[in-house]
PDB file of N, CA and C in Angstrom:
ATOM      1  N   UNK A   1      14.329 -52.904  90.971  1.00  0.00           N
ATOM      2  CA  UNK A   1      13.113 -53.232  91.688  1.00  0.00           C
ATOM      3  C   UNK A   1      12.877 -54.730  91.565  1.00  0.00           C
ATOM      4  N   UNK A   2      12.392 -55.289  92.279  1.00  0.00           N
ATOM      5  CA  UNK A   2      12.528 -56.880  92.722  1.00  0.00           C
ATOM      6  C   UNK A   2      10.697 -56.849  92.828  1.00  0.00           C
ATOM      7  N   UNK A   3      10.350 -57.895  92.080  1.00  0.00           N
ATOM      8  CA  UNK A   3       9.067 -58.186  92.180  1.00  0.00           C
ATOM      9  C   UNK A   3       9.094 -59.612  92.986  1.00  0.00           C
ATOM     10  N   UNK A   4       7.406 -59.645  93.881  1.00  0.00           N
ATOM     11  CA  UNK A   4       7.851 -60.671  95.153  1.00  0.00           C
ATOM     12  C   UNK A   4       7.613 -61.984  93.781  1.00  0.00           C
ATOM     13  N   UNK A   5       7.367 -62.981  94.759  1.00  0.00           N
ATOM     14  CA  UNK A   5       7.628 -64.269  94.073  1.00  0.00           C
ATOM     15  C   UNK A   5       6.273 -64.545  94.469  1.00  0.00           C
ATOM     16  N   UNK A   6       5.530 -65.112  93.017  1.00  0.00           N
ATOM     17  CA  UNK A   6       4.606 -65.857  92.912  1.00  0.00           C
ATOM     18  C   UNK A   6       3.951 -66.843  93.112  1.00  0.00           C
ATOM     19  N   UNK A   7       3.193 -67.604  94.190  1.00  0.00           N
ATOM     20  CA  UNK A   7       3.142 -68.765  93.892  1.00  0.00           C
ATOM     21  C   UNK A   7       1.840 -68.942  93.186  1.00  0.00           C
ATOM     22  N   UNK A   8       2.033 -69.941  91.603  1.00  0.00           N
ATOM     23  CA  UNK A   8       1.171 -69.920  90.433  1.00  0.00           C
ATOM     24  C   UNK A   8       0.315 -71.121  91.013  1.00  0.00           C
ATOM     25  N   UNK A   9       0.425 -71.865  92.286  1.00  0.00           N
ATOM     26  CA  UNK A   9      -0.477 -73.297  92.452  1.00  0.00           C
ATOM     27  C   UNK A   9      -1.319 -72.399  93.119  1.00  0.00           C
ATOM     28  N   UNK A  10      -1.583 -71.457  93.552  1.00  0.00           N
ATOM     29  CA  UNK A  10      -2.682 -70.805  94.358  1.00  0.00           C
ATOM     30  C   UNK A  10      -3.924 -70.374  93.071  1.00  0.00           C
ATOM     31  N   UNK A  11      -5.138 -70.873  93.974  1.00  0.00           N
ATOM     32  CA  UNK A  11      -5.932 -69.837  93.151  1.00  0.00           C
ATOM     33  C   UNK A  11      -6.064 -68.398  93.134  1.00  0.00           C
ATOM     34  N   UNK A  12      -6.532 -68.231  91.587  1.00  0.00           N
ATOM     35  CA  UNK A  12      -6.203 -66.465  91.386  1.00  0.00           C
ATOM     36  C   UNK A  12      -7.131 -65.674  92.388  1.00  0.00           C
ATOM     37  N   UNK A  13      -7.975 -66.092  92.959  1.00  0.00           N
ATOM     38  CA  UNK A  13      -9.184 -65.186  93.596  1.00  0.00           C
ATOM     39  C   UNK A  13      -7.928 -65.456  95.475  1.00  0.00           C
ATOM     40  N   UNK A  14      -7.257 -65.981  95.832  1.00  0.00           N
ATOM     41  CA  UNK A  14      -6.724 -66.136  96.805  1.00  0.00           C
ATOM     42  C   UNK A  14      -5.204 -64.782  96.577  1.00  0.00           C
ATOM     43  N   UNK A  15      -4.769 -65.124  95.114  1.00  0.00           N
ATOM     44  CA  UNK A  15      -3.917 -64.210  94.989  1.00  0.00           C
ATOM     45  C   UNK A  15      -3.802 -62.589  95.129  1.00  0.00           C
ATOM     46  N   UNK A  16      -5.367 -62.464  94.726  1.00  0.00           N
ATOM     47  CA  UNK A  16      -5.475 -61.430  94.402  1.00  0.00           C
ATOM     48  C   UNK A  16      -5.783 -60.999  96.221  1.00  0.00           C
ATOM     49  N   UNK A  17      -6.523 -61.938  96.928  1.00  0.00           N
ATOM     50  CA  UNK A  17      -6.758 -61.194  98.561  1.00  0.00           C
ATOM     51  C   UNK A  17      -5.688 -60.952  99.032  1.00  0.00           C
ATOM     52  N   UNK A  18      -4.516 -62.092  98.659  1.00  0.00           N
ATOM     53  CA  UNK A  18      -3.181 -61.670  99.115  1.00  0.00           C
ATOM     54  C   UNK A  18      -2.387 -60.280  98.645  1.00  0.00           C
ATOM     55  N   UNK A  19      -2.901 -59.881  97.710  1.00  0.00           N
ATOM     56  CA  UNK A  19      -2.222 -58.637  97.108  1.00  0.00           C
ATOM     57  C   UNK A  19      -1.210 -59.052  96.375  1.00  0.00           C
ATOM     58  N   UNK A  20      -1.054 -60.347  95.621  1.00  0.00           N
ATOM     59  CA  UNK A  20      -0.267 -60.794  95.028  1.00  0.00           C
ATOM     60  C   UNK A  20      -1.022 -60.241  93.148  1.00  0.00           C
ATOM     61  N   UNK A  21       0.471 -60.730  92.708  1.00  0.00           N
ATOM     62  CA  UNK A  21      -0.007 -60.173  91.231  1.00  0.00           C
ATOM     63  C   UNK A  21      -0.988 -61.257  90.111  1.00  0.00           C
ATOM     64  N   UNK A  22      -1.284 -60.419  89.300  1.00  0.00           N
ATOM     65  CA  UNK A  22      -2.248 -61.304  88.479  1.00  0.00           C
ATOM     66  C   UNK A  22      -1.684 -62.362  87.480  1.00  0.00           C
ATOM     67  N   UNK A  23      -2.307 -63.158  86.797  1.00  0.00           N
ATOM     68  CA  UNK A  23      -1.518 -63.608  85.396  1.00  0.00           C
ATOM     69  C   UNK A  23      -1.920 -63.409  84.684  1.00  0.00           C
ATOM     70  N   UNK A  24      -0.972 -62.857  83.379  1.00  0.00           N
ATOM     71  CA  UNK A  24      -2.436 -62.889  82.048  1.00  0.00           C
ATOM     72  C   UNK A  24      -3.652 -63.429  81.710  1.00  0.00           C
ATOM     73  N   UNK A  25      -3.762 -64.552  82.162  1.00  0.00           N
ATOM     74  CA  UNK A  25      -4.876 -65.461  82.038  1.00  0.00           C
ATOM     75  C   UNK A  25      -6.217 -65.072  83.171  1.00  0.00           C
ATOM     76  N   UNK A  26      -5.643 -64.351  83.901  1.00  0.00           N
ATOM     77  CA  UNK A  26      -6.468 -64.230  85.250  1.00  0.00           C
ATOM     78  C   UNK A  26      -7.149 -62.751  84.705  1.00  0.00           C
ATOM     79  N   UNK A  27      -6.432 -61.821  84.174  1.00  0.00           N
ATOM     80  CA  UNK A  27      -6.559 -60.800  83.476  1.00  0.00           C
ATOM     81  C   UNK A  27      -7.837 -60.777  82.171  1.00  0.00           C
ATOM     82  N   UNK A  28      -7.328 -61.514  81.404  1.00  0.00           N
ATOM     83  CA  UNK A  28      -7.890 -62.322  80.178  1.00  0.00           C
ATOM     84  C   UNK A  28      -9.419 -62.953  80.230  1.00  0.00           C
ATOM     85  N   UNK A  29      -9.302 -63.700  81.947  1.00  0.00           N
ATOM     86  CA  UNK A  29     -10.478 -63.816  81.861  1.00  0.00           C
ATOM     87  C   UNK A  29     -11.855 -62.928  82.469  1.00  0.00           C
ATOM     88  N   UNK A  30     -11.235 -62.129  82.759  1.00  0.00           N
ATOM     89  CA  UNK A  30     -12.396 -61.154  83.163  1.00  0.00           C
ATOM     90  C   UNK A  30     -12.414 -60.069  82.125  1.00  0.00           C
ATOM     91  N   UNK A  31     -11.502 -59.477  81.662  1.00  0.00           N
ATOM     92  CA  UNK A  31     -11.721 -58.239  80.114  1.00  0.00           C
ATOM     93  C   UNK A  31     -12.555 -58.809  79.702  1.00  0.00           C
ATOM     94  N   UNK A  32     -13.497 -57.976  79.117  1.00  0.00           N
ATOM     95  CA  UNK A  32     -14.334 -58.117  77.471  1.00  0.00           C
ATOM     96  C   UNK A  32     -13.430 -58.126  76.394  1.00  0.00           C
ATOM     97  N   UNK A  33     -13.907 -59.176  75.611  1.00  0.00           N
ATOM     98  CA  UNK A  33     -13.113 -59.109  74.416  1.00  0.00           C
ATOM     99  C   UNK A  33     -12.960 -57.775  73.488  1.00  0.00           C
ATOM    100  N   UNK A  34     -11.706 -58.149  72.835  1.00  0.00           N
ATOM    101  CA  UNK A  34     -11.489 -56.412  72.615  1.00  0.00           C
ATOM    102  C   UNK A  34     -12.188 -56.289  70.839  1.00  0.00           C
ATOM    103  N   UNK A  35     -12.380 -57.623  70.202  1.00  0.00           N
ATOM    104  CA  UNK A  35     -12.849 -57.782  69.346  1.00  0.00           C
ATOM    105  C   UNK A  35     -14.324 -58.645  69.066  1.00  0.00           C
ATOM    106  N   UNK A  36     -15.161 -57.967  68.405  1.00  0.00           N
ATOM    107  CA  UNK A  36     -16.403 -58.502  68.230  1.00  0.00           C
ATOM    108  C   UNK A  36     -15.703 -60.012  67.545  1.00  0.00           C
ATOM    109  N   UNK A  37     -16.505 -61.311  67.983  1.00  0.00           N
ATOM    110  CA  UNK A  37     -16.168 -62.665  67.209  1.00  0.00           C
ATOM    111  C   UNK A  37     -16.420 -63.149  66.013  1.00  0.00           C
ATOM    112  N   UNK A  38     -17.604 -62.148  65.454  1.00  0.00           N
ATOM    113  CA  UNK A  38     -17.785 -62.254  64.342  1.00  0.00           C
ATOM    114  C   UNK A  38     -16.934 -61.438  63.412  1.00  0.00           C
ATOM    115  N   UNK A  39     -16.251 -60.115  63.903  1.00  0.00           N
ATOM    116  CA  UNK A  39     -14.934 -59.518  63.186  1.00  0.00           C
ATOM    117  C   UNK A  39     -13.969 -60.595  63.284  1.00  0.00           C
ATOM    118  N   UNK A  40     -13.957 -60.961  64.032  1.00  0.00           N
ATOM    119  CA  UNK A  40     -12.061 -62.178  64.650  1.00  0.00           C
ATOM    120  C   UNK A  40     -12.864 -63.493  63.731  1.00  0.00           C
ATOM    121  N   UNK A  41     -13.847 -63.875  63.564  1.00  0.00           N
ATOM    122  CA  UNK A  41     -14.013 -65.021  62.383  1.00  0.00           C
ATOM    123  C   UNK A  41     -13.833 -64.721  61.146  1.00  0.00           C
ATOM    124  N   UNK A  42     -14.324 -63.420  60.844  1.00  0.00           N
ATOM    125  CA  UNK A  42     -14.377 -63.146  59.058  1.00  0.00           C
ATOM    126  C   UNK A  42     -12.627 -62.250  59.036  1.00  0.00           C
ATOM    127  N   UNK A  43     -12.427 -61.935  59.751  1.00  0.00           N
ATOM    128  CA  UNK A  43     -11.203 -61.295  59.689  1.00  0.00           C
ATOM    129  C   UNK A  43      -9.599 -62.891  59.295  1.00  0.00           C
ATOM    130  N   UNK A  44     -10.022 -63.732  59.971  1.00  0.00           N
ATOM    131  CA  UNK A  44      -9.204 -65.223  60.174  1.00  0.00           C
ATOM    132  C   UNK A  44      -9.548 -66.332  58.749  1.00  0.00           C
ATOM    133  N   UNK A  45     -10.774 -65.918  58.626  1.00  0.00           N
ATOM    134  CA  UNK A  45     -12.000 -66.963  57.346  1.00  0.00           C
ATOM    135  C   UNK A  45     -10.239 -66.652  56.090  1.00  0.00           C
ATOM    136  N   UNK A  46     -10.404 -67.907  55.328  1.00  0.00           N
ATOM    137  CA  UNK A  46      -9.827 -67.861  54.230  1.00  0.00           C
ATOM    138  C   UNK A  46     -10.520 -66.572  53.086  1.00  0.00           C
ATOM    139  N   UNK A  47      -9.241 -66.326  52.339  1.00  0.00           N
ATOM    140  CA  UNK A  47      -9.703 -65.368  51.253  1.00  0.00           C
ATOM    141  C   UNK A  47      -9.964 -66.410  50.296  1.00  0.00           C
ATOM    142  N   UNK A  48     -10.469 -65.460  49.185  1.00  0.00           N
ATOM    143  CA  UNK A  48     -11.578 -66.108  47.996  1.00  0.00           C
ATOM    144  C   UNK A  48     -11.804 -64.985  47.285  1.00  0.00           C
ATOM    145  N   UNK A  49     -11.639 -64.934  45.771  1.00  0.00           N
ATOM    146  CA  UNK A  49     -11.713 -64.314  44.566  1.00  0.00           C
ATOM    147  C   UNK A  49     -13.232 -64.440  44.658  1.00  0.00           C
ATOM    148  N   UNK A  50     -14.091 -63.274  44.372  1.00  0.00           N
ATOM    149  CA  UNK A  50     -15.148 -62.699  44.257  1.00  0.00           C
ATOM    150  C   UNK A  50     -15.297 -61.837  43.069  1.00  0.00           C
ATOM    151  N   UNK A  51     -15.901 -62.188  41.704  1.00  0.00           N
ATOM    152  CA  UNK A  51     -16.106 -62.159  40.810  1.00  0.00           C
ATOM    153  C   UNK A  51     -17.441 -62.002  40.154  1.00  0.00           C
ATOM    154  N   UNK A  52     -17.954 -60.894  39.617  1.00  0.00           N
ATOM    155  CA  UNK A  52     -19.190 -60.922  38.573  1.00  0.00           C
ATOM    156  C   UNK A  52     -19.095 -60.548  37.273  1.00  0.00           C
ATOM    157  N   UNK A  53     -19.004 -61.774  36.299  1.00  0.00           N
ATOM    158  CA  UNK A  53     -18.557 -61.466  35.106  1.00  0.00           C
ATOM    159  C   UNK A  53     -19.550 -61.219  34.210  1.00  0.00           C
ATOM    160  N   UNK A  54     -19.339 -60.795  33.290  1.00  0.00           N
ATOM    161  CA  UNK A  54     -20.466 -60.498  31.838  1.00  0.00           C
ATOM    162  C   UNK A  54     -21.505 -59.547  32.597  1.00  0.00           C
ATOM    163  N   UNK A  55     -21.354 -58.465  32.713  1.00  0.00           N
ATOM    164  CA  UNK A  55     -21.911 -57.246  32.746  1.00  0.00           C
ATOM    165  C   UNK A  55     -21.763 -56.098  32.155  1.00  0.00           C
ATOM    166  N   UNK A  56     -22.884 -55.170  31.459  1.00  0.00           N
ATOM    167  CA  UNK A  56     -22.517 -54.367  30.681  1.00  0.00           C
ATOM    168  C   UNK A  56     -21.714 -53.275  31.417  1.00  0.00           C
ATOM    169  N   UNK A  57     -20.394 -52.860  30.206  1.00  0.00           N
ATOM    170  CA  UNK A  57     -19.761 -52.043  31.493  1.00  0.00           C
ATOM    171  C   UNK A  57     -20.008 -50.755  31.713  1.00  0.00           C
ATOM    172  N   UNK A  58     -20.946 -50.362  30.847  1.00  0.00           N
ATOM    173  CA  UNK A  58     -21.987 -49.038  31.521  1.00  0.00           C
ATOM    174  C   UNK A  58     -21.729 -49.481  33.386  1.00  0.00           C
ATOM    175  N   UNK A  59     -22.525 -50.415  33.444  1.00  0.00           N
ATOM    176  CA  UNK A  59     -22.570 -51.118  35.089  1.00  0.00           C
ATOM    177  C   UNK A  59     -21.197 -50.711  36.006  1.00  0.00           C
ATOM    178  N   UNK A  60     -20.336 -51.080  35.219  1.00  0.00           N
ATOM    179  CA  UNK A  60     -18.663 -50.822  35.956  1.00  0.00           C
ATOM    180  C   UNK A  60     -18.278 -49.636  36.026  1.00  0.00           C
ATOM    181  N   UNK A  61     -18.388 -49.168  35.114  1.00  0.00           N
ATOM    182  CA  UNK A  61     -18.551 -47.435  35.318  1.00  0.00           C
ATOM    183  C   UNK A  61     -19.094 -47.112  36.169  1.00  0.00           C
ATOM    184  N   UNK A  62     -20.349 -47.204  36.000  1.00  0.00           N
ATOM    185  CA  UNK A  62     -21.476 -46.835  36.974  1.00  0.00           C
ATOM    186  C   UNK A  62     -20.751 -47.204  38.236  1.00  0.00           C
ATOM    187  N   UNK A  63     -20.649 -48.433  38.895  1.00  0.00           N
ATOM    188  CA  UNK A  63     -20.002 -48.837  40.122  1.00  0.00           C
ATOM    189  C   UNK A  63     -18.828 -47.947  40.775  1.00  0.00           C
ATOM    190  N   UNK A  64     -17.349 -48.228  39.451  1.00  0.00           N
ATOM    191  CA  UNK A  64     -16.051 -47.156  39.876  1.00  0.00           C
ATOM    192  C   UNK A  64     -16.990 -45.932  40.195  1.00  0.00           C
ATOM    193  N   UNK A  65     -17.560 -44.737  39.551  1.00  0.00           N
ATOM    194  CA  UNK A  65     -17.891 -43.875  39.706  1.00  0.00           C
ATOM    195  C   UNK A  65     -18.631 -43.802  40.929  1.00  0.00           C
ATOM    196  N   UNK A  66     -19.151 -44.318  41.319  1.00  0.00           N
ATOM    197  CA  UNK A  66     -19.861 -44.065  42.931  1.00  0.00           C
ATOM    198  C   UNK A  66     -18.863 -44.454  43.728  1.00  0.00           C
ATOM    199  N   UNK A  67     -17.710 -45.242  43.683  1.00  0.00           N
ATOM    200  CA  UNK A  67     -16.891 -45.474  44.710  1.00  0.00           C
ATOM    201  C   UNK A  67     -16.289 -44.300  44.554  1.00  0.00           C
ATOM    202  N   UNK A  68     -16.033 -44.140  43.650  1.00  0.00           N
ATOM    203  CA  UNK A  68     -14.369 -42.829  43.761  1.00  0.00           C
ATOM    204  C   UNK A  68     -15.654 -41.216  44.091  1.00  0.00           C
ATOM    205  N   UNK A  69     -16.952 -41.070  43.775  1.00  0.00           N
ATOM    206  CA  UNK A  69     -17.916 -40.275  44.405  1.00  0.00           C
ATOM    207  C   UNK A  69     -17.639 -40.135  46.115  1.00  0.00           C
ATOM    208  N   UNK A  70     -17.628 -41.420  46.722  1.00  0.00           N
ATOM    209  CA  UNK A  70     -18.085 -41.608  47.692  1.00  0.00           C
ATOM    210  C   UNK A  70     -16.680 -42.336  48.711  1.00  0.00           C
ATOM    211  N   UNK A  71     -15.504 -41.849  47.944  1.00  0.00           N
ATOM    212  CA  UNK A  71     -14.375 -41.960  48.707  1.00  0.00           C
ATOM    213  C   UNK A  71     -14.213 -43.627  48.850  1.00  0.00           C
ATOM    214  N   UNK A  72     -14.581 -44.557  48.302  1.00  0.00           N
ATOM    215  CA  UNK A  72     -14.505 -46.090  49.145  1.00  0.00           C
ATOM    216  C   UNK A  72     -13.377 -46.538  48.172  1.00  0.00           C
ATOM    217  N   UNK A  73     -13.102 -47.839  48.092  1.00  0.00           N
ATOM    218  CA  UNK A  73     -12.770 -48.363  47.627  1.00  0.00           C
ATOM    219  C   UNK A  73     -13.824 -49.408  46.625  1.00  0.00           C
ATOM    220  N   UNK A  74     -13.119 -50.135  46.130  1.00  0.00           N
ATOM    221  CA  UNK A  74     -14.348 -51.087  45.524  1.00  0.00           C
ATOM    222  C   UNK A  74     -15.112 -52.000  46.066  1.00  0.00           C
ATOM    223  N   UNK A  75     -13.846 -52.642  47.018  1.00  0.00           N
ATOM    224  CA  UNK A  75     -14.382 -53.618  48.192  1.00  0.00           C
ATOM    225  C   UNK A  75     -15.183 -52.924  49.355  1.00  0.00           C
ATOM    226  N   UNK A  76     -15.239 -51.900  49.740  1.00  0.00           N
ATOM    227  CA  UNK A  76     -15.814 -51.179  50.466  1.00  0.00           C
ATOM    228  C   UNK A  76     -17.161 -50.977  50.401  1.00  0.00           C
ATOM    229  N   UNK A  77     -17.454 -50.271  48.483  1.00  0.00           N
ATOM    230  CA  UNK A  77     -18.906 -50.063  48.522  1.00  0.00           C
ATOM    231  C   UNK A  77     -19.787 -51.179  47.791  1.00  0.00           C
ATOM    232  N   UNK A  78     -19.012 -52.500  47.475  1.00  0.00           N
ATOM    233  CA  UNK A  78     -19.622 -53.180  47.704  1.00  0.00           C
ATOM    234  C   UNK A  78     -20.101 -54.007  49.033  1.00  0.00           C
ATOM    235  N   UNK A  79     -19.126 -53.747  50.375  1.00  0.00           N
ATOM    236  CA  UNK A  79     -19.649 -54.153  51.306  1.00  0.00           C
ATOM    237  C   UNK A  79     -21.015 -53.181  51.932  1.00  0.00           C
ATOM    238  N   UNK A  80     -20.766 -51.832  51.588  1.00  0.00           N
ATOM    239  CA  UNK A  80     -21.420 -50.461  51.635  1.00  0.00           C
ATOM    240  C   UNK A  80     -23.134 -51.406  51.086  1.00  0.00           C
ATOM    241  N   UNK A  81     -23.130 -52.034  50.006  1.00  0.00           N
ATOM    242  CA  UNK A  81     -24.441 -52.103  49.280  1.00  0.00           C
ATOM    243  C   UNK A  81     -24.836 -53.254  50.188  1.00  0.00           C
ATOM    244  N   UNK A  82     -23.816 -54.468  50.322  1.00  0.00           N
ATOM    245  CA  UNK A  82     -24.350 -55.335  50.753  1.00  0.00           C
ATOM    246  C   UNK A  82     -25.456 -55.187  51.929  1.00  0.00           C
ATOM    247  N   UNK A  83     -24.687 -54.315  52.916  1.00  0.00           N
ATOM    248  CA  UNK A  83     -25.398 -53.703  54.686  1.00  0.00           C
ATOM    249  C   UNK A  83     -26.662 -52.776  54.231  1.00  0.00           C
ATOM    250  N   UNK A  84     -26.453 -52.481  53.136  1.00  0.00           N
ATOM    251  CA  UNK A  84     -27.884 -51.453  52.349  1.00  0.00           C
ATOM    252  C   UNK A  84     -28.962 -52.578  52.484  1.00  0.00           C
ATOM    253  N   UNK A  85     -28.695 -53.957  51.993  1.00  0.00           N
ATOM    254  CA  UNK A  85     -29.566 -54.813  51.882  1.00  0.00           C
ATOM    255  C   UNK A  85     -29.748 -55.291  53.091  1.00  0.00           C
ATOM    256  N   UNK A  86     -29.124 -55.284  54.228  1.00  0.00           N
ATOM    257  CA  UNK A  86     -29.764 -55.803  55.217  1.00  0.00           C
ATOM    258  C   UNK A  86     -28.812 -57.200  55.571  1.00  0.00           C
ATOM    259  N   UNK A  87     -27.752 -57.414  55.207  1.00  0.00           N
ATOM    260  CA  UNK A  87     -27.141 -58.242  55.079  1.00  0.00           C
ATOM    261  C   UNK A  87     -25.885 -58.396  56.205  1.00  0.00           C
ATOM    262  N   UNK A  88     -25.990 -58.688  57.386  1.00  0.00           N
ATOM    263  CA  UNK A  88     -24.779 -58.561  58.459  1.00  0.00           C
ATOM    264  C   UNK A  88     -23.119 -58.913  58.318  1.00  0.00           C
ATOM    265  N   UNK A  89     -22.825 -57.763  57.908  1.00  0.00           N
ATOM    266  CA  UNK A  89     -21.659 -58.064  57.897  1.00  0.00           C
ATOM    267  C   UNK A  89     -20.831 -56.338  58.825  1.00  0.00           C
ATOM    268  N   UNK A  90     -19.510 -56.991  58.682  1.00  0.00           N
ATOM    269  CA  UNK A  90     -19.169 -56.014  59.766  1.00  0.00           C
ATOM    270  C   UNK A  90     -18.397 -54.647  58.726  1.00  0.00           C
ATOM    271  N   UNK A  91     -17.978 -53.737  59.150  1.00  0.00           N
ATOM    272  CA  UNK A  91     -17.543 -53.064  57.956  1.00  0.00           C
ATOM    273  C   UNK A  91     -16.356 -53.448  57.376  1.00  0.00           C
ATOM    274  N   UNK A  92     -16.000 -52.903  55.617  1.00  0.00           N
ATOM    275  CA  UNK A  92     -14.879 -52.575  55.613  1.00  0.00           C
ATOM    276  C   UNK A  92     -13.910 -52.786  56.046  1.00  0.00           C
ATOM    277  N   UNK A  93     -13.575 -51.660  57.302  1.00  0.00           N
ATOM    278  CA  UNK A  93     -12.048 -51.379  57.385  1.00  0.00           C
ATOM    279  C   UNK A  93     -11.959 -51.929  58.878  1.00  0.00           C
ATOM    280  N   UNK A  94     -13.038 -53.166  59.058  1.00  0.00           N
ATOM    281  CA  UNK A  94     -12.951 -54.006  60.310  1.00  0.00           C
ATOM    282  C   UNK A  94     -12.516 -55.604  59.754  1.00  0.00           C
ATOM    283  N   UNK A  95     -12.175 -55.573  57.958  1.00  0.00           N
ATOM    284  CA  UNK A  95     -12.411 -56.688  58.050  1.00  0.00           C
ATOM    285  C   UNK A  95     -11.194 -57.313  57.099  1.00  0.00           C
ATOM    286  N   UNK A  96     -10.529 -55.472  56.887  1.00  0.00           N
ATOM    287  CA  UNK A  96      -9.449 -55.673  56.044  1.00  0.00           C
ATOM    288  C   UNK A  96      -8.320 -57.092  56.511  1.00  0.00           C
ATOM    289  N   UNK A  97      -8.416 -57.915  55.251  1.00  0.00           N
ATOM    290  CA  UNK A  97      -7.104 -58.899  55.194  1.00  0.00           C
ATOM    291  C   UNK A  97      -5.813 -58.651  55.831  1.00  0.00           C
ATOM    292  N   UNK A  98      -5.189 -56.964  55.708  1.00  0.00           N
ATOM    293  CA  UNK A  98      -4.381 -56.961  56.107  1.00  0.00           C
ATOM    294  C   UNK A  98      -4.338 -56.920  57.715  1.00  0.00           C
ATOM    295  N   UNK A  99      -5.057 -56.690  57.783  1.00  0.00           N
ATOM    296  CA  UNK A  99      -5.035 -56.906  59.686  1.00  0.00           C
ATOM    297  C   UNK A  99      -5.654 -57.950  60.346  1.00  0.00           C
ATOM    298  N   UNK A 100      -5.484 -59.346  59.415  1.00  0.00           N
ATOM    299  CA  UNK A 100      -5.722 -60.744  60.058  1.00  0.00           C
ATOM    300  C   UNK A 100      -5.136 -60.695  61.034  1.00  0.00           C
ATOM    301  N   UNK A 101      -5.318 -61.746  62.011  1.00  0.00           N
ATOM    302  CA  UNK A 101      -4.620 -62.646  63.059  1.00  0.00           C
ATOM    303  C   UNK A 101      -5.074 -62.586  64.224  1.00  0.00           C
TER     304      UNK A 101
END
């Protein structure tokens, strides 16, 4: 199958009356983004060691035990408490490191 030939100096709103094909960019700019920008910033943001030291570890207990209660992880239900407070952030498993980029 032979696709026709493009010409890319035309504008896209001319291409498209022609029944000619789109370009990604022409595409691109009319979709909604498929990601909220504030996920695609904190998802991209550098990592950083997050630390609260000298606490009794009654406290840490206390903490593990409501995560592993409540299925999360650690990073989880502390993001879990943070959004308790009223604090905007996006969830969890929207913001995991491993699915930067």
């Amino acid at each position: 199958m032979k696709l026709p030939e493009v010409d890319l100096t035309l504008p896209a709103a001319r291409r498209q009356r022609d029944g000619l094909p789109e370009t990604l960019a022409d595409i691109a700019s009319t979709s909604p983004a498929i990601l909220d920008p504030d996920v695609h910033r904190v998802r991209t943001e550098e990592r950083v060691q997050f630390a609260i030291s000298h606490l009794p570890a009654t406290y840490k207990r206390l903490f593990m035990q409501r995560a592993r209660e409540e299925g999360l992880t650690h990073k989880a239900l502390f993001i879990a408490m943070m959004r308790s407070y009223g604090i905007e952030v996006p969830d969890a498993d929207q913001i995991d490191g491993r699915y930067r980029g």
